[in-house]
C-alpha atoms as a PDB file:
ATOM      1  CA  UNK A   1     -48.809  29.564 -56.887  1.00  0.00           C
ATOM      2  CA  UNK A   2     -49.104  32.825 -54.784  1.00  0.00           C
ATOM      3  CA  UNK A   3     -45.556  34.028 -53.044  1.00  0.00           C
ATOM      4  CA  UNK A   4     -47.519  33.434 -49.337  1.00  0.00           C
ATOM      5  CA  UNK A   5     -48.082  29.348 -50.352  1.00  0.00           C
ATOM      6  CA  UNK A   6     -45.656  26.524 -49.304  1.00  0.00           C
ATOM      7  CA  UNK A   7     -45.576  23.610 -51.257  1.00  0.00           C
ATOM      8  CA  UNK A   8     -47.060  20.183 -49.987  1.00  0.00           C
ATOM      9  CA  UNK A   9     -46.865  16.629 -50.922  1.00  0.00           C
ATOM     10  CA  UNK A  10     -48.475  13.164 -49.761  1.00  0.00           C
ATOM     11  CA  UNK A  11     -46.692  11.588 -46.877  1.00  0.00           C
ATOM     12  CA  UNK A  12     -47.562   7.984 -46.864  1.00  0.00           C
ATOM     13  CA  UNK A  13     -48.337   5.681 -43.667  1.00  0.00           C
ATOM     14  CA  UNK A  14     -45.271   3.676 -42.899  1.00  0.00           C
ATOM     15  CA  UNK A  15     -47.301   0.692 -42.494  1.00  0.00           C
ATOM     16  CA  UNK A  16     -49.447   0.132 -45.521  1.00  0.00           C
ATOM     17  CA  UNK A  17     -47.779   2.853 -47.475  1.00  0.00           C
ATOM     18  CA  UNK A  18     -50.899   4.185 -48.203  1.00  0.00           C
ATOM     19  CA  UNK A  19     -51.695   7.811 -48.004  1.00  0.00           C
ATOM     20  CA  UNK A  20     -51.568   9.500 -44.776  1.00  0.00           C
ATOM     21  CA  UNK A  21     -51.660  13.046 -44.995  1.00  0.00           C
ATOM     22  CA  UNK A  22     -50.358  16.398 -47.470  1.00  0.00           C
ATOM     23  CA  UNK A  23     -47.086  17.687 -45.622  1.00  0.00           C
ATOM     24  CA  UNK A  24     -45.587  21.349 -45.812  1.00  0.00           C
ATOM     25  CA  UNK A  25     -42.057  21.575 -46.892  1.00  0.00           C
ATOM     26  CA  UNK A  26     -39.868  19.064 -46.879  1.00  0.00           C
ATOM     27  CA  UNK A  27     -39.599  18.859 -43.755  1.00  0.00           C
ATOM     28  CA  UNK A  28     -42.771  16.078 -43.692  1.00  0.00           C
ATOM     29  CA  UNK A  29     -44.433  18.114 -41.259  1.00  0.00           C
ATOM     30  CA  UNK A  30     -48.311  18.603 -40.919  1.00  0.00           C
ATOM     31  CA  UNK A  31     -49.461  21.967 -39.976  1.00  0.00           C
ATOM     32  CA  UNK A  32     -51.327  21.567 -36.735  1.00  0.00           C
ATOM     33  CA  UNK A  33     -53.629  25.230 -36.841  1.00  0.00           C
ATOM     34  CA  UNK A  34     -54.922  24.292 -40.500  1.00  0.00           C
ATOM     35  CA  UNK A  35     -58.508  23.298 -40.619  1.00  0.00           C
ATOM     36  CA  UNK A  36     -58.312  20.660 -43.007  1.00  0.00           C
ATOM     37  CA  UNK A  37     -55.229  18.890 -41.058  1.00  0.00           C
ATOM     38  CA  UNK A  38     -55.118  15.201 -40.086  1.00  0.00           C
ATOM     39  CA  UNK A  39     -56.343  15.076 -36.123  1.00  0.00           C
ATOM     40  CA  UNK A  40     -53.419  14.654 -34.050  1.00  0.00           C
ATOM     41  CA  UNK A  41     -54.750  12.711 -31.317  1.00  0.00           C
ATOM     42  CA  UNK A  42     -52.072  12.001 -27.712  1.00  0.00           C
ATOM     43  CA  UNK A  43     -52.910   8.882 -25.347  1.00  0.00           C
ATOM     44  CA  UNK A  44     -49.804   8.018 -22.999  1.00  0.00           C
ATOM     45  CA  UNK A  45     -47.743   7.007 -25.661  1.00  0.00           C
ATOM     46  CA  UNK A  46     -47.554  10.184 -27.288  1.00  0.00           C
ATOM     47  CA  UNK A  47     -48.949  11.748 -30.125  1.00  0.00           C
ATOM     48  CA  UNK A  48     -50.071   9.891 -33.026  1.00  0.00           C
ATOM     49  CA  UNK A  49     -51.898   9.687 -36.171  1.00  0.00           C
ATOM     50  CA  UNK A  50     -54.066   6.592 -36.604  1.00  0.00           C
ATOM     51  CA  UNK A  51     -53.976   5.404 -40.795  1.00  0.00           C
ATOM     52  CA  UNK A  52     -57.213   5.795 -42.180  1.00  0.00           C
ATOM     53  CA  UNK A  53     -56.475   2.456 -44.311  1.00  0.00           C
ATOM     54  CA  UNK A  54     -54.918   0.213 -41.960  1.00  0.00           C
ATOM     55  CA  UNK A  55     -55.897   1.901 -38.866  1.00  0.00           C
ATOM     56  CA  UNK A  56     -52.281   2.080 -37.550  1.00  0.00           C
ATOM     57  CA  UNK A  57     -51.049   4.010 -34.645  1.00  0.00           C
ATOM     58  CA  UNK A  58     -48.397   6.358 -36.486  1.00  0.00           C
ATOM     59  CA  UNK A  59     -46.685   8.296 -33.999  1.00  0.00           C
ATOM     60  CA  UNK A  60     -45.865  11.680 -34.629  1.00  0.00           C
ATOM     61  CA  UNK A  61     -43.294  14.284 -32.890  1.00  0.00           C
ATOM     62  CA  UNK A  62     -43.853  17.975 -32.354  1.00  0.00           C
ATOM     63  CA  UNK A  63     -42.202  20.482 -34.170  1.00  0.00           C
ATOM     64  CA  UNK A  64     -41.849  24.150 -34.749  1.00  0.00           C
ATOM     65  CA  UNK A  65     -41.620  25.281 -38.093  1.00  0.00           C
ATOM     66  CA  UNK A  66     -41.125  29.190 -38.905  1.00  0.00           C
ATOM     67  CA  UNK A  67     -42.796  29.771 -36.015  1.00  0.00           C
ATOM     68  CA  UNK A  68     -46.032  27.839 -36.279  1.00  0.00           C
ATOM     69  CA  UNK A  69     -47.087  24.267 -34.874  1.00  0.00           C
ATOM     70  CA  UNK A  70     -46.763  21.255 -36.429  1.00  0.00           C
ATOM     71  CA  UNK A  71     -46.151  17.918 -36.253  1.00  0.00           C
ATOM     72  CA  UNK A  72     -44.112  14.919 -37.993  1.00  0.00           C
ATOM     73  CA  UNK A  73     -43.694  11.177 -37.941  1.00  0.00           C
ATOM     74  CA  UNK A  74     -41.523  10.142 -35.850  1.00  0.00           C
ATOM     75  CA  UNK A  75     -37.801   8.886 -36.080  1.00  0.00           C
ATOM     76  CA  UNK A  76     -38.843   5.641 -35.381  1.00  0.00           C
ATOM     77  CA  UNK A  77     -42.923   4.713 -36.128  1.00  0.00           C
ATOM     78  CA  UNK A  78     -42.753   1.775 -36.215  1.00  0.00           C
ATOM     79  CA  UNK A  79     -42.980  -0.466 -33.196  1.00  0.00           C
END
């Protein structure tokens, strides 16, 4: 792995526990400038990820990570 490459793993959708998205760091976050990133989308309850499997509203918080945009689930996604 080259020195400039952080290490990912599958985050899973806290509804079906099916696969959401590939997170950077521990930190569960998803990088919001990559290209092949998850769509964030924002309605008036905030911003959210909707499961590709069970079509769930996952919302998501916005976070800073070394500088760069990003975003990961929230404390509490589940209604």
């Amino acid at each position: 792995m080259a020195a400039s490459m952080l290490p990912t793993h599958d985050v899973d959708c806290p509804y079906c526990g099916k696969f959401l998205y590939s997170a950077l760091s521990l930190e569960n976050v998803v990088d919001a400038e990559a290209p092949t990133s998850p769509k964030i989308e924002t309605d008036t309850g905030g911003n959210y990820l909707r499961c590709p499997h069970c079509r769930a509203r996952v919302a998501m918080t916005f976070v800073e990570v070394r500088g760069r945009p990003g975003f990961r689930l929230a404390d509490s996604p589940k209604p």
